[in-house]
C-alpha atoms as a PDB file:
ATOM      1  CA  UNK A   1     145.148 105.840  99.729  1.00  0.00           C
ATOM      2  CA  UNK A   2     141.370 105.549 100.739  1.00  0.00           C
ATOM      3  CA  UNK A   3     138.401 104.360  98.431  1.00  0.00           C
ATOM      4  CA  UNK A   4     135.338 106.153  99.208  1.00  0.00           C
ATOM      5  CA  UNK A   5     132.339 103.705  97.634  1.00  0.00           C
ATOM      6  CA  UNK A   6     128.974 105.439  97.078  1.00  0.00           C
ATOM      7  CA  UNK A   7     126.146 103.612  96.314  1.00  0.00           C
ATOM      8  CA  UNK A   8     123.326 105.526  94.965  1.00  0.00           C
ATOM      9  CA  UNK A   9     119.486 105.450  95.999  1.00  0.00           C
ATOM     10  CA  UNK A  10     117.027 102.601  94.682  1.00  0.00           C
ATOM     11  CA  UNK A  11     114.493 105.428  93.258  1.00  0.00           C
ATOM     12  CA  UNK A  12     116.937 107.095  91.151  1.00  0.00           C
ATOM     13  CA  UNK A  13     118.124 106.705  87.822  1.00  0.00           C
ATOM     14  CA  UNK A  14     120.375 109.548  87.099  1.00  0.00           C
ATOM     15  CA  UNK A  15     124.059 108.144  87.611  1.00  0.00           C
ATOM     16  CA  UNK A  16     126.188 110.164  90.712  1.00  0.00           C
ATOM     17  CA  UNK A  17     129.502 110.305  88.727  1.00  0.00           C
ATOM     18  CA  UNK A  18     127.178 111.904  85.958  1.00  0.00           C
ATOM     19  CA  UNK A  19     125.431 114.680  88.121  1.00  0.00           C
ATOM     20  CA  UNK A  20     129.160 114.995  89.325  1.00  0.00           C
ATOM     21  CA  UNK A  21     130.615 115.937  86.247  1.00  0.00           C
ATOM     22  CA  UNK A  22     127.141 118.095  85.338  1.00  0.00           C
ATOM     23  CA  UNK A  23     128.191 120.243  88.596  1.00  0.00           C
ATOM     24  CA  UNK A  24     131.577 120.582  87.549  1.00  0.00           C
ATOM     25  CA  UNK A  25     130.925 121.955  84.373  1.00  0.00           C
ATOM     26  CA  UNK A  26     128.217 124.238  86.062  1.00  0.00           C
ATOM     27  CA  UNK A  27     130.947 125.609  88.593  1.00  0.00           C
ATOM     28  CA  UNK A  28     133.980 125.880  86.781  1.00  0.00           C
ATOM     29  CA  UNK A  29     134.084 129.236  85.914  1.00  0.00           C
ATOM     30  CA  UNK A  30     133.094 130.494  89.221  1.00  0.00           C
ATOM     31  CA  UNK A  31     134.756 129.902  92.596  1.00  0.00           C
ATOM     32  CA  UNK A  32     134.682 125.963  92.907  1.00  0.00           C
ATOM     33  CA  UNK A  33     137.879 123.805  94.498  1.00  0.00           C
ATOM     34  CA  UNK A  34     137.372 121.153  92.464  1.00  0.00           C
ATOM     35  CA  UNK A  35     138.366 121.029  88.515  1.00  0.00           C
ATOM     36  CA  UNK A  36     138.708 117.630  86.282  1.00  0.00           C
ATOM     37  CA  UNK A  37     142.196 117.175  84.813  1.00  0.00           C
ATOM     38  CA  UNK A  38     141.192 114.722  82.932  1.00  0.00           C
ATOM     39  CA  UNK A  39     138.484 112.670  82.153  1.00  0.00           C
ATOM     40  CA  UNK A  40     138.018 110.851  85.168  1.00  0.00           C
ATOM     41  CA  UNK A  41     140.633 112.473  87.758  1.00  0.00           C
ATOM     42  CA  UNK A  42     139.888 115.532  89.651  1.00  0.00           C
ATOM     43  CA  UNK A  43     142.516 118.428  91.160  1.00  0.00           C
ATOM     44  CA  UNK A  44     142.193 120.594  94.468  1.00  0.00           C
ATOM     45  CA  UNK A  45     143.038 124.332  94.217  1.00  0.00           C
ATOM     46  CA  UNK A  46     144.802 123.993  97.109  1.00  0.00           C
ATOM     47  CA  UNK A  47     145.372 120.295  98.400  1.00  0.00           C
ATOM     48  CA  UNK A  48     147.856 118.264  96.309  1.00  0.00           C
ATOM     49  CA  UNK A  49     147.125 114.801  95.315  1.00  0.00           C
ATOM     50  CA  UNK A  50     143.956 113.798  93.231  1.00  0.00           C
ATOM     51  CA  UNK A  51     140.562 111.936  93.429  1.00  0.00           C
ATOM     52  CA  UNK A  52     140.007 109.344  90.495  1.00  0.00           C
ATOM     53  CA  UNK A  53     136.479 108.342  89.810  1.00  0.00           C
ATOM     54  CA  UNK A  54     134.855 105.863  88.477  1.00  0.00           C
ATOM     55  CA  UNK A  55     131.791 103.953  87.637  1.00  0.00           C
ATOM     56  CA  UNK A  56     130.612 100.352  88.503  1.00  0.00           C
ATOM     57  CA  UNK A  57     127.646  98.626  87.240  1.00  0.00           C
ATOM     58  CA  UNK A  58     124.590  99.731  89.136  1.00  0.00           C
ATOM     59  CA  UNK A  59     125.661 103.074  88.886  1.00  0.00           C
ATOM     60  CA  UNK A  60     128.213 102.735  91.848  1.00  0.00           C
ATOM     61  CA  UNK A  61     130.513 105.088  92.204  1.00  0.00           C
ATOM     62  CA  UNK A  62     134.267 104.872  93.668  1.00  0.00           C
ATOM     63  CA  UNK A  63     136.266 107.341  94.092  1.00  0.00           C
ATOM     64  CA  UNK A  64     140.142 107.018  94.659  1.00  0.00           C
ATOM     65  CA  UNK A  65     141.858 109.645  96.976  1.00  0.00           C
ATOM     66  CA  UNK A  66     145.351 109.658  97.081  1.00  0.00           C
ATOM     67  CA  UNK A  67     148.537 112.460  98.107  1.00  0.00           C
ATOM     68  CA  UNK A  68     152.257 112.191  98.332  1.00  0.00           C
ATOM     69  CA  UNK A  69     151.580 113.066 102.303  1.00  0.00           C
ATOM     70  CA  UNK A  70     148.960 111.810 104.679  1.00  0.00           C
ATOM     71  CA  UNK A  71     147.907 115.104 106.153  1.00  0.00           C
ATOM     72  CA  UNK A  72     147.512 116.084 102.655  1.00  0.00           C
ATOM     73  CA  UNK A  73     145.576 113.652 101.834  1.00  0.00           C
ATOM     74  CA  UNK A  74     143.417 113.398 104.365  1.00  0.00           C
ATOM     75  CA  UNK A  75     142.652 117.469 103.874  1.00  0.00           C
ATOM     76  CA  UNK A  76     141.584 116.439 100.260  1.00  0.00           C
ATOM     77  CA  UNK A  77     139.849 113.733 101.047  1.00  0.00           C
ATOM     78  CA  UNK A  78     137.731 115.526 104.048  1.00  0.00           C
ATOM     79  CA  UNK A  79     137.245 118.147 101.114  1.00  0.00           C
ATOM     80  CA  UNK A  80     136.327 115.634  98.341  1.00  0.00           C
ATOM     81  CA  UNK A  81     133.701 113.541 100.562  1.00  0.00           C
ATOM     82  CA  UNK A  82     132.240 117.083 101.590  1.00  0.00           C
ATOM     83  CA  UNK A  83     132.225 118.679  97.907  1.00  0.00           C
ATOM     84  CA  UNK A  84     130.455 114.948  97.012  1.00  0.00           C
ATOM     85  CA  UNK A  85     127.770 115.642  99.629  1.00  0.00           C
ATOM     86  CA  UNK A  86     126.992 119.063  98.839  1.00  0.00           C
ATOM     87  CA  UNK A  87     126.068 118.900  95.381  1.00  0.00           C
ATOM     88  CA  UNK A  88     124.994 114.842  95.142  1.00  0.00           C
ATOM     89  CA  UNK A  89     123.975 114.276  98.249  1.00  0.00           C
ATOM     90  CA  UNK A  90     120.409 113.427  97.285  1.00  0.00           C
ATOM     91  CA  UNK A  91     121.182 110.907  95.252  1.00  0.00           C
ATOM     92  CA  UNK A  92     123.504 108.980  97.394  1.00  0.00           C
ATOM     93  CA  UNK A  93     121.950 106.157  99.926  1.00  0.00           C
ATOM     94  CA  UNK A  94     125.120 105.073 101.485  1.00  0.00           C
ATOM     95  CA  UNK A  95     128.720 106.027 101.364  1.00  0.00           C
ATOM     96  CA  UNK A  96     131.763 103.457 102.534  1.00  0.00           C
ATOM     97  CA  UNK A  97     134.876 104.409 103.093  1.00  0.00           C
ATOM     98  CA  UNK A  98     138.184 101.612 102.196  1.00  0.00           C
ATOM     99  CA  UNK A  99     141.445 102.720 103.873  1.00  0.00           C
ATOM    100  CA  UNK A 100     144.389 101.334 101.951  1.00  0.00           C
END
């Protein structure tokens, strides 16, 4: 399992699991490899395992990746951290990464 932490920047106020979920909604009927399958836990078309995210005060995010294989889950979680970066990106200040 790895925790990926992302802390957003000091000038913004609009919260990254928010803007998340905005994209999400945008994409989902096009081509997108992310979908929510529920509420707070997201599915890759083609990686198994899922990403759980959630929100801590200060609008931190965290995001739980986690497979039934490693290589699996490292492919989603290379994915995840990518997809994160390409449509929050300029929101986030700093990203950590927890290896469990």
């Amino acid at each position: 399992m790895k925790l990926i932490q992302a802390n957003p920047k000091s000038d913004n106020e609009q919260k990254i699991i928010v803007a998340l979920r905005v994209r999400e909604r945008e994409l989902r009927h096009g081509t997108t490899s992310f979908t929510k399958g529920g509420w707070d836990k997201w599915k890759h078309k083609k990686f198994r395992g899922s990403v759980v995210v959630s929100n801590a005060p200060e609008n931190i995010m965290f995001a739980r990746v986690s497979s039934s294989s490693e290589v699996e889950e490292g492919k989603l979680f290379e994915a995840f951290v990518g997809y994160l970066t390409r449509h929050c990106g300029h929101l986030i200040d700093t990203m950590t990464v927890y290896y469990r």
